[in-house]
C-alpha atoms as a PDB file:
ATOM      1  CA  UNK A   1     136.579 123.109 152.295  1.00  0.00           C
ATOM      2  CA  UNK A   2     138.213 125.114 149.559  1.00  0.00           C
ATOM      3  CA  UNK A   3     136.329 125.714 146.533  1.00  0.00           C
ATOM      4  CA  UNK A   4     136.573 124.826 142.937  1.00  0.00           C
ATOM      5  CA  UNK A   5     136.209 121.900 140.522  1.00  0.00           C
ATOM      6  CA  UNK A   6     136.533 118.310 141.904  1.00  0.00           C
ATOM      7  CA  UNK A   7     138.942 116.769 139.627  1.00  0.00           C
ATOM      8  CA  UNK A   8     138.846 112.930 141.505  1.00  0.00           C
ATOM      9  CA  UNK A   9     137.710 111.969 144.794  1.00  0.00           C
ATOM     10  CA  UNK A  10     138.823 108.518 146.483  1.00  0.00           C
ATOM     11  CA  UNK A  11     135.457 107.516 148.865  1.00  0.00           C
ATOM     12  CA  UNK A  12     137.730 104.382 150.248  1.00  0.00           C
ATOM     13  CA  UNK A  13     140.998 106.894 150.977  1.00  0.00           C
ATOM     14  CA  UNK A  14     138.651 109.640 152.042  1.00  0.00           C
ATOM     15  CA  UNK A  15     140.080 112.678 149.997  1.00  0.00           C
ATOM     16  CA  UNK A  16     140.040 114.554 147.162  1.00  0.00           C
ATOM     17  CA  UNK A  17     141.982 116.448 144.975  1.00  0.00           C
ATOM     18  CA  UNK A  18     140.151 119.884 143.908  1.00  0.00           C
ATOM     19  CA  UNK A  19     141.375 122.405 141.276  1.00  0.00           C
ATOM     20  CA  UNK A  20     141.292 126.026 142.289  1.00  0.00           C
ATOM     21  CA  UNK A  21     139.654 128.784 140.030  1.00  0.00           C
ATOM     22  CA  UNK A  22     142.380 130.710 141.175  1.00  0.00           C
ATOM     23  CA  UNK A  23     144.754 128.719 139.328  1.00  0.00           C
END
């Protein structure tokens, strides 16, 4: 899993979006 800041996550779609630190 990449890492970073979990903007939203959608438990009934089963994913995520995450920001990167890296921009």
């Amino acid at each position: 899993m990449e890492q970073g800041t979990v903007k939203w996550f959608n438990a009934e779609k089963g994913f995520g979006f995450i920001e990167r630190e890296n921009g």
